[in-house]
Each structure stands twice: as structure tokens, then as C-alpha cells.
C-alpha atoms as a PDB file:
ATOM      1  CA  UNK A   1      -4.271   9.970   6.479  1.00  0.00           C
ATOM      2  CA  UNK A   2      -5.421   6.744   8.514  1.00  0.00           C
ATOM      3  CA  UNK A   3      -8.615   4.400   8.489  1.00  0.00           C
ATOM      4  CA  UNK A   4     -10.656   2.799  10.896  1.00  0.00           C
ATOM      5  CA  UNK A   5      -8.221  -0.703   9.595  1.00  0.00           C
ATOM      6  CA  UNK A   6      -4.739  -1.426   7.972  1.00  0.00           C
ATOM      7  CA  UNK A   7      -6.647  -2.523   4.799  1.00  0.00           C
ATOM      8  CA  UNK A   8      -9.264   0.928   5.640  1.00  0.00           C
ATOM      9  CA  UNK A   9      -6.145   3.200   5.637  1.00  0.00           C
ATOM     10  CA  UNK A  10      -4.273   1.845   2.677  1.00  0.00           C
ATOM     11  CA  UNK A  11      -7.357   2.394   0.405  1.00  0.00           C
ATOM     12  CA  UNK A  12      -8.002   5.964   1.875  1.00  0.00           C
ATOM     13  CA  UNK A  13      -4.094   6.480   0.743  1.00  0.00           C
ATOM     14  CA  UNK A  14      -3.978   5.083  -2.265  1.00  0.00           C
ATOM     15  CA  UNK A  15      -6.957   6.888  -3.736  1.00  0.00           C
ATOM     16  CA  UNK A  16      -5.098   9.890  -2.643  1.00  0.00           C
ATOM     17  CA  UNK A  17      -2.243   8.556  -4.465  1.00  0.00           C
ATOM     18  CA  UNK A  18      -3.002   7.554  -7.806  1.00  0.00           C
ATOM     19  CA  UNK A  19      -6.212   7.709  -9.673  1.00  0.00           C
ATOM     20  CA  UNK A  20      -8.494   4.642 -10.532  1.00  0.00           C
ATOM     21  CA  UNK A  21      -7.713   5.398 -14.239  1.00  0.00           C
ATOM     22  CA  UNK A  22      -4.259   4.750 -13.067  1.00  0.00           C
ATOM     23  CA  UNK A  23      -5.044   1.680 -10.423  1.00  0.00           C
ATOM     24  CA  UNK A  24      -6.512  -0.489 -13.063  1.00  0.00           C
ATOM     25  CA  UNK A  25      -3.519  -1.052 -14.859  1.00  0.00           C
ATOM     26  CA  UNK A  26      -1.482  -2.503 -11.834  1.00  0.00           C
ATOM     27  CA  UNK A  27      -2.050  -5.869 -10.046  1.00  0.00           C
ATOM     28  CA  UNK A  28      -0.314  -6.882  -7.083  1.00  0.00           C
ATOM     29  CA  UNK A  29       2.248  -9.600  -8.904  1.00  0.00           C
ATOM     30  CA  UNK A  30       1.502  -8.558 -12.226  1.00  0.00           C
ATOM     31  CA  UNK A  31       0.686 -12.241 -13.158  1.00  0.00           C
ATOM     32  CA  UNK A  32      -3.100 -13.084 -14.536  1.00  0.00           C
ATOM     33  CA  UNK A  33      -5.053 -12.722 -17.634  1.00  0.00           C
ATOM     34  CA  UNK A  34      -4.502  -9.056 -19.034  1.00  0.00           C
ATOM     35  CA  UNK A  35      -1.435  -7.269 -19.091  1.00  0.00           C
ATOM     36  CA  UNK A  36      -1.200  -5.467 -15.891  1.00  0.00           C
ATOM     37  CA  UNK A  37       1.762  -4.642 -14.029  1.00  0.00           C
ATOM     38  CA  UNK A  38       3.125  -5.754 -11.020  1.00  0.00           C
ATOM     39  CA  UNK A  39       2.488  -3.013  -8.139  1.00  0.00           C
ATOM     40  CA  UNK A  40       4.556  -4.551  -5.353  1.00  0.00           C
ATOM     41  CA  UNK A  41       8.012  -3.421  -6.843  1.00  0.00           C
ATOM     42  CA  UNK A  42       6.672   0.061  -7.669  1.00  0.00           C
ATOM     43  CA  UNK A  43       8.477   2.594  -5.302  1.00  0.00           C
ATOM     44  CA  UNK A  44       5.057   3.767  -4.637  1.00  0.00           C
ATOM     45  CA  UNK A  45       4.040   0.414  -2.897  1.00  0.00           C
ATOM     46  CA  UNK A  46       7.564   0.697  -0.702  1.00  0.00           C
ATOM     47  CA  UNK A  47       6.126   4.133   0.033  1.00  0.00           C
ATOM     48  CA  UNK A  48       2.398   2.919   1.554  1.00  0.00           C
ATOM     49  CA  UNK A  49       5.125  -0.047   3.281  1.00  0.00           C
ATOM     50  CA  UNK A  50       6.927   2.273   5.128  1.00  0.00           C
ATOM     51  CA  UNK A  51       3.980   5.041   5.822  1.00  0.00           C
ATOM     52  CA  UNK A  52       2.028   2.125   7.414  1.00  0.00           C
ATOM     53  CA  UNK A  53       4.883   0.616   9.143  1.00  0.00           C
ATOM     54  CA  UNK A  54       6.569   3.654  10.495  1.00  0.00           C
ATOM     55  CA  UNK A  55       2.791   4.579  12.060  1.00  0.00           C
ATOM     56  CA  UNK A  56       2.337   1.196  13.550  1.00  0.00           C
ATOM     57  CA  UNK A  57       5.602   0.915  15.168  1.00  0.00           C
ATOM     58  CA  UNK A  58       4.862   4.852  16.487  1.00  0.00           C
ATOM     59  CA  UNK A  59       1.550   3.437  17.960  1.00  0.00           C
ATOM     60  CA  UNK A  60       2.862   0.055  19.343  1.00  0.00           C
ATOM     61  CA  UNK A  61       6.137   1.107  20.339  1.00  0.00           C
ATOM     62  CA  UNK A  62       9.738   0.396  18.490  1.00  0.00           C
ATOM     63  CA  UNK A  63       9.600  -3.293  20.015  1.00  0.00           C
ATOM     64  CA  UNK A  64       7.237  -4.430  17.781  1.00  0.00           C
ATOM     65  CA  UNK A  65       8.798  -6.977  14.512  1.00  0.00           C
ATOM     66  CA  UNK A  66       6.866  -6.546  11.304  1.00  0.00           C
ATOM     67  CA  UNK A  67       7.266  -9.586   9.198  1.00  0.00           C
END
């Protein structure tokens, strides 16, 4: 699972992950008009995280510091 980007291979995975039905409930922060919920402290969001970081570091080497 990749992408051409960072932002390309996030989308690929997380329309394997969950469903648009699904997706359209959540929000980053949760914070807005509606009532949506807040995605970054799902455990799925730590999952993409550490997918995406654990590949980066495997391409760029261990030396390289994500903030």
C-alpha cells in the first residue's frame, strides 16, 4: 500500500481502511459545525502514524527524526 506522495498514500490507505459512509463522521480535531468526531486520537490514526513512519524511516534510513 503506498502512493506516488505522503498525502497520495494515506488516502489510498484509508479508503482501504474504513468506508466513506464511515469517514464522514470523523474530522481531524473533532471541533466545527456538526458533530463529528475527532480522528486523531482514534487508534486507527496511530495506526496510518506508525505505517507511514515505520516506511519512511525504512526508506531514509533509522537516522532520520520525525517531528
Amino acid at each position: 500500500m503506498g502512493g506516488a506522495t505522503i498525502r497520495n498514500g494515506v488516502s489510498n490507505l484509508m479508503n482501504r481502511l474504513m468506508p466513506n459512509a464511515v469517514m464522514r463522521h470523523f474530522n481531524m480535531t473533532g471541533s466545527g459545525s456538526g458533530s463529528k468526531e475527532a480522528f486523531k486520537i482514534t487508534v486507527v490514526c496511530g495506526l496510518v502514524k506508525g505505517e507511514y513512519i515505520y516506511n519512511i524511516k525504512k526508506t531514509f534510513g533509522n537516522g532520520l527524526t520525525i517531528v
